[in-house]
PDB file of N, CA and C in Angstrom:
ATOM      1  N   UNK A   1       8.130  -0.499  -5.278  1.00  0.00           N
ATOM      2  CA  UNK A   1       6.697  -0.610  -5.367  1.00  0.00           C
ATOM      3  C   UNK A   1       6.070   0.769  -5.541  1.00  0.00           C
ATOM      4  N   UNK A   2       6.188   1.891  -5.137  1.00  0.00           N
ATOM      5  CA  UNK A   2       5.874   3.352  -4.685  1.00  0.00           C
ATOM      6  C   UNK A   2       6.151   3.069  -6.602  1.00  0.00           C
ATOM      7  N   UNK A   3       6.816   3.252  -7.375  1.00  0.00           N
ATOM      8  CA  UNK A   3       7.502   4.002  -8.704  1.00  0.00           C
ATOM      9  C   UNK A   3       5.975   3.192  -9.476  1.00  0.00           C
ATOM     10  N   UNK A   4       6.157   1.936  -8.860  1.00  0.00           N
ATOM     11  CA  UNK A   4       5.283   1.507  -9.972  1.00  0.00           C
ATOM     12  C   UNK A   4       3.681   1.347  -9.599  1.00  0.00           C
ATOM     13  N   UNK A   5       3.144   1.617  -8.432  1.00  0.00           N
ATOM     14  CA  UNK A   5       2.000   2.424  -8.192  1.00  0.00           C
ATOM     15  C   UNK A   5       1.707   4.078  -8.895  1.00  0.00           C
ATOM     16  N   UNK A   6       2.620   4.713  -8.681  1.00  0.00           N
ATOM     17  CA  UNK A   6       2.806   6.068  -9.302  1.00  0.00           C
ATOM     18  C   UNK A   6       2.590   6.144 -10.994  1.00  0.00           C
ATOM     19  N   UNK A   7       3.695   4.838 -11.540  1.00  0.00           N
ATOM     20  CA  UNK A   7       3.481   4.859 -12.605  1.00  0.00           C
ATOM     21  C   UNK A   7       1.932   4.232 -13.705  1.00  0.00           C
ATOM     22  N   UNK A   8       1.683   3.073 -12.893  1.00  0.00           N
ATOM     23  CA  UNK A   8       0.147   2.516 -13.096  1.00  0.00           C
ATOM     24  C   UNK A   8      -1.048   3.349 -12.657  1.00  0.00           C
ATOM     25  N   UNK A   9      -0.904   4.357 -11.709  1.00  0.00           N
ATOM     26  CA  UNK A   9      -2.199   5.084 -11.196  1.00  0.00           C
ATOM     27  C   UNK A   9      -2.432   6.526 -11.291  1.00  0.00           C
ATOM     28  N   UNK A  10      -1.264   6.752 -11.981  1.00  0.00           N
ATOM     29  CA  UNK A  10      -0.530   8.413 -11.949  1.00  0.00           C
ATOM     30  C   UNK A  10      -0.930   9.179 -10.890  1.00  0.00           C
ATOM     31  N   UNK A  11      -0.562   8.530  -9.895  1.00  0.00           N
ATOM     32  CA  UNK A  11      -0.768   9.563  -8.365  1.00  0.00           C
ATOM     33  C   UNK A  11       1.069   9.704  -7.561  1.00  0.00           C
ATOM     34  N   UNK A  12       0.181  10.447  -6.762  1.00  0.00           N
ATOM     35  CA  UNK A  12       1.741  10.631  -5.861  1.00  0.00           C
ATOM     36  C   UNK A  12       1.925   9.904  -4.778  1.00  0.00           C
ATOM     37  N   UNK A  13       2.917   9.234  -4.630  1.00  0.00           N
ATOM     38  CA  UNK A  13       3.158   8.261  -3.560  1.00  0.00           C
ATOM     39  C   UNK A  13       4.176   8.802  -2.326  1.00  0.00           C
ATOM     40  N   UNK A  14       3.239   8.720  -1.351  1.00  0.00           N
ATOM     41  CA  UNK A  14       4.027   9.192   0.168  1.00  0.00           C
ATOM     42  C   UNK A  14       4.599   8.043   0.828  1.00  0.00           C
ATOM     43  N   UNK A  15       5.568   8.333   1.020  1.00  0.00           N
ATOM     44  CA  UNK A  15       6.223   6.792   2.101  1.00  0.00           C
ATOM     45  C   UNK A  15       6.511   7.381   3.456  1.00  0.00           C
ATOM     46  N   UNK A  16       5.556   6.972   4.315  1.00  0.00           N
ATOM     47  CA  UNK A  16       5.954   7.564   5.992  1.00  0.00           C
ATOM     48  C   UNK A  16       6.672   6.739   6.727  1.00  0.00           C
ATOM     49  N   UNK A  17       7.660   6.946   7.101  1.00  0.00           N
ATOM     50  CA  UNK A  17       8.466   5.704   7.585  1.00  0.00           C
ATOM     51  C   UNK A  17       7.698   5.176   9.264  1.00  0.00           C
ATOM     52  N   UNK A  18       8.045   4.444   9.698  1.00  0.00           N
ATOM     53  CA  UNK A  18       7.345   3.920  10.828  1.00  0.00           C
ATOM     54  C   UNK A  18       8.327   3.042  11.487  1.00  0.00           C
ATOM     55  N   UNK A  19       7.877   2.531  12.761  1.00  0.00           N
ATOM     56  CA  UNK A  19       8.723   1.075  13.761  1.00  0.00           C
ATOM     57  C   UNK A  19       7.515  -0.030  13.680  1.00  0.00           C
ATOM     58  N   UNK A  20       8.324  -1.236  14.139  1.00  0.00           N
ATOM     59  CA  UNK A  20       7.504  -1.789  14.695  1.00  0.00           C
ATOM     60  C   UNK A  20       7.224  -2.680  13.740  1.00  0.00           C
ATOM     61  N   UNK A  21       7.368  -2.924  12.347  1.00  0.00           N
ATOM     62  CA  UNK A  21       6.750  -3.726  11.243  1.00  0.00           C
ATOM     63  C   UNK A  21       5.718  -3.237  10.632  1.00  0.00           C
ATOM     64  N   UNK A  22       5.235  -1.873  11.101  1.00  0.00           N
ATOM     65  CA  UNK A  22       3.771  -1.607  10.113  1.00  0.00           C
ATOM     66  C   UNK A  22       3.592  -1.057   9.155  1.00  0.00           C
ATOM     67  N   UNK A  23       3.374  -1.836   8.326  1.00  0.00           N
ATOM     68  CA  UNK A  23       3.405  -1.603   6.840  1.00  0.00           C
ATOM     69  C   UNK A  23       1.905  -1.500   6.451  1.00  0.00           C
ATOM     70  N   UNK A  24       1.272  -0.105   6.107  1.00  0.00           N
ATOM     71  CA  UNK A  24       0.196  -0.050   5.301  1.00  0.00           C
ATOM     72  C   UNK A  24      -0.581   0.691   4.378  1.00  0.00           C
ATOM     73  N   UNK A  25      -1.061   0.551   3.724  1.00  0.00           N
ATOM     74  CA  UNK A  25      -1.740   1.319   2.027  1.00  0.00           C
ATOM     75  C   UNK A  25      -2.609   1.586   2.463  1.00  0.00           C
ATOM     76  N   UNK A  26      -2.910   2.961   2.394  1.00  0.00           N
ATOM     77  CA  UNK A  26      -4.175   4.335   2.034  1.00  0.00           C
ATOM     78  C   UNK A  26      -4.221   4.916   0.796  1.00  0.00           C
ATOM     79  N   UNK A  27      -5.507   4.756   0.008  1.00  0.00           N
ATOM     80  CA  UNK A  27      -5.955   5.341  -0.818  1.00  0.00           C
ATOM     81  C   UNK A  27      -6.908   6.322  -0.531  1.00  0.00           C
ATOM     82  N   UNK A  28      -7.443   7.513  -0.607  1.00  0.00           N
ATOM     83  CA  UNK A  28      -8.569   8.165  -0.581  1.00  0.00           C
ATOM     84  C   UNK A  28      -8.920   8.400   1.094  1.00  0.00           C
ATOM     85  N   UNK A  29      -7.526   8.098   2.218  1.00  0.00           N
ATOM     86  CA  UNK A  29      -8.167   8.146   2.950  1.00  0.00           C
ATOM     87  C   UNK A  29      -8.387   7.392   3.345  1.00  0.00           C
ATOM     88  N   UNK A  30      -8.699   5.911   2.807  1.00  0.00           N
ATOM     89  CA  UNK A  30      -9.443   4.599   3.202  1.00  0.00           C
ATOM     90  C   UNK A  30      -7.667   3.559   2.976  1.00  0.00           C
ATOM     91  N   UNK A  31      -8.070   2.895   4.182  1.00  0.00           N
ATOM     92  CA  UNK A  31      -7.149   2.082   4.886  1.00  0.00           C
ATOM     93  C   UNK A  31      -7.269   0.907   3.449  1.00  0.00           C
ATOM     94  N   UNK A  32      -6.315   0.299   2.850  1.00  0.00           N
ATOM     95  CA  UNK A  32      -6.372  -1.087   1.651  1.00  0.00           C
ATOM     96  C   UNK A  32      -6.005  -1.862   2.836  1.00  0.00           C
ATOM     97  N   UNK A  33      -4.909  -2.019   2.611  1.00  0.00           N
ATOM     98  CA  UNK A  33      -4.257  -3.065   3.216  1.00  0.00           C
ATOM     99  C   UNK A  33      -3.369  -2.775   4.873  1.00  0.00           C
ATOM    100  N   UNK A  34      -3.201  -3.637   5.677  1.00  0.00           N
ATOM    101  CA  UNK A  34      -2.214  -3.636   7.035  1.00  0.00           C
ATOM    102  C   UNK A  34      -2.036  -4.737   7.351  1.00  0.00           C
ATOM    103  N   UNK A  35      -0.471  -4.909   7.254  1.00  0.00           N
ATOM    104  CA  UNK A  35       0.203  -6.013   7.818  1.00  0.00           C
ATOM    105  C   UNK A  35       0.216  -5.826   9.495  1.00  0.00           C
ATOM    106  N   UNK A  36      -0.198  -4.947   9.899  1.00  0.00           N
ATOM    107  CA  UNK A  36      -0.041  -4.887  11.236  1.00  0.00           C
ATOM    108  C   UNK A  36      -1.706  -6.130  12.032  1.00  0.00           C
ATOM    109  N   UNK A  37      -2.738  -5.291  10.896  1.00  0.00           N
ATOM    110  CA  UNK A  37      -3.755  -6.114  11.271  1.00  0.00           C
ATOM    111  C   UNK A  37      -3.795  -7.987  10.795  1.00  0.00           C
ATOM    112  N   UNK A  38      -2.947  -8.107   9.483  1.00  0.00           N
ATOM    113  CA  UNK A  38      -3.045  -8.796   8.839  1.00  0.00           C
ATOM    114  C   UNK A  38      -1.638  -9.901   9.366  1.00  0.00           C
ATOM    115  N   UNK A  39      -0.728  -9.850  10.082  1.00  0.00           N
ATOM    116  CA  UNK A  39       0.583 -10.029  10.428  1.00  0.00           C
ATOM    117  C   UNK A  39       1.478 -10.748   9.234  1.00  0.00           C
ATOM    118  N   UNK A  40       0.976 -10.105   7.968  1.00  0.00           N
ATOM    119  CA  UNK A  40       1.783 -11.312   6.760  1.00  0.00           C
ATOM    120  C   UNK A  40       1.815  -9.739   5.773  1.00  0.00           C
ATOM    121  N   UNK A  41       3.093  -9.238   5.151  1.00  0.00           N
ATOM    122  CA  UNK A  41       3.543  -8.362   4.583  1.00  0.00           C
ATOM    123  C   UNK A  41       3.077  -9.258   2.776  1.00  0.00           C
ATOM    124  N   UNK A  42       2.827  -8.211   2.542  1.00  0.00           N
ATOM    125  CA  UNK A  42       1.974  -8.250   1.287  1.00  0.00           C
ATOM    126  C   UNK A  42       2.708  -8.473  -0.409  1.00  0.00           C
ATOM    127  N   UNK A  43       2.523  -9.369  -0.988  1.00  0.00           N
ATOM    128  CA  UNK A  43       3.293  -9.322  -2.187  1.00  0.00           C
ATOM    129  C   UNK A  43       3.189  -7.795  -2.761  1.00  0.00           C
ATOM    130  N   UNK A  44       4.253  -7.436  -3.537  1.00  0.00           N
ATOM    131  CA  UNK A  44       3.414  -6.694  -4.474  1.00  0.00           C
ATOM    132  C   UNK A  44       2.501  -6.248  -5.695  1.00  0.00           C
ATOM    133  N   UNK A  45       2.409  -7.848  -5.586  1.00  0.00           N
ATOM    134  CA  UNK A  45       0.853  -7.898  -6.884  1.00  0.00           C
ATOM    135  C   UNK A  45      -0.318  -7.792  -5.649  1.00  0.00           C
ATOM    136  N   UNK A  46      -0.386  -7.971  -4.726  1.00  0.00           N
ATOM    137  CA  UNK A  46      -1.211  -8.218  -4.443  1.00  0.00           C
ATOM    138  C   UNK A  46      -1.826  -6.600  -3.782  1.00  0.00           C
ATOM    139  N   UNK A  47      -0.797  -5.479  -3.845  1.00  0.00           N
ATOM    140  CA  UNK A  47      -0.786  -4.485  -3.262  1.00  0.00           C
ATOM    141  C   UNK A  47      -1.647  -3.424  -4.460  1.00  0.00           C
ATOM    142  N   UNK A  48      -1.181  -4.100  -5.811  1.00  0.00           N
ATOM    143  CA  UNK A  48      -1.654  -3.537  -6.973  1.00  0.00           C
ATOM    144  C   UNK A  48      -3.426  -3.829  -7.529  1.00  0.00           C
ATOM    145  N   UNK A  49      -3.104  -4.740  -6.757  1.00  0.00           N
ATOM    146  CA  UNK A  49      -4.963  -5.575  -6.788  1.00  0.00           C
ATOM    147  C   UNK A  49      -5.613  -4.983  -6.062  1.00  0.00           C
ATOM    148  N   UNK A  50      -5.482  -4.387  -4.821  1.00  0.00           N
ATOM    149  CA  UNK A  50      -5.987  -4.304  -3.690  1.00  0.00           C
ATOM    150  C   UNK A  50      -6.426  -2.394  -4.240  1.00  0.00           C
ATOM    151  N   UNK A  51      -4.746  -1.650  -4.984  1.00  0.00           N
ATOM    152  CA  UNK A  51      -5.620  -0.516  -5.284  1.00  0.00           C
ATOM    153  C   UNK A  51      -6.815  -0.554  -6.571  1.00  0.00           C
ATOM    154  N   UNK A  52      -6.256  -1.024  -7.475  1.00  0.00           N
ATOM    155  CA  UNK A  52      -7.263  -1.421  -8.688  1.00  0.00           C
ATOM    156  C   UNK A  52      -8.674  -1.587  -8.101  1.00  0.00           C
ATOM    157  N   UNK A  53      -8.885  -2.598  -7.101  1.00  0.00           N
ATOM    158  CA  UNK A  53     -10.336  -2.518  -6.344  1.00  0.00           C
ATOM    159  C   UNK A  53     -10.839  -1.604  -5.851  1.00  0.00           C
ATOM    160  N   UNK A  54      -9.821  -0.418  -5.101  1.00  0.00           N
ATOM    161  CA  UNK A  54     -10.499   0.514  -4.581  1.00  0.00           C
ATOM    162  C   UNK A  54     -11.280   1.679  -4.780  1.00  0.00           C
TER     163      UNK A  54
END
């Protein structure tokens, strides 16, 4: 997912590893998406929608 965010948005993609199940997308600073808040891990179209909106 990271290659093809990078490649659709031409930005640089950080992957911070974590425990616990929490999986979540920052753009700009601003929180997209969290499965932690959300408890359902995210397709990845739906991860691509979510930056496109932002």
């Amino acid at each position: 997912m990271a290659a093809k965010v990078e490649k659709q948005f031409d930005v640089k993609v950080e992957m911070i590893p974590s425990s616990g199940g929490v999986f979540e997308v920052v753009a700009d600073d601003k929180l997209i998406y969290s499965k932690k808040a959300t408890g359902v891990f995210p397709g990845e179209g739906n991860v691509m929608d979510l930056l496109q909106q932002s």
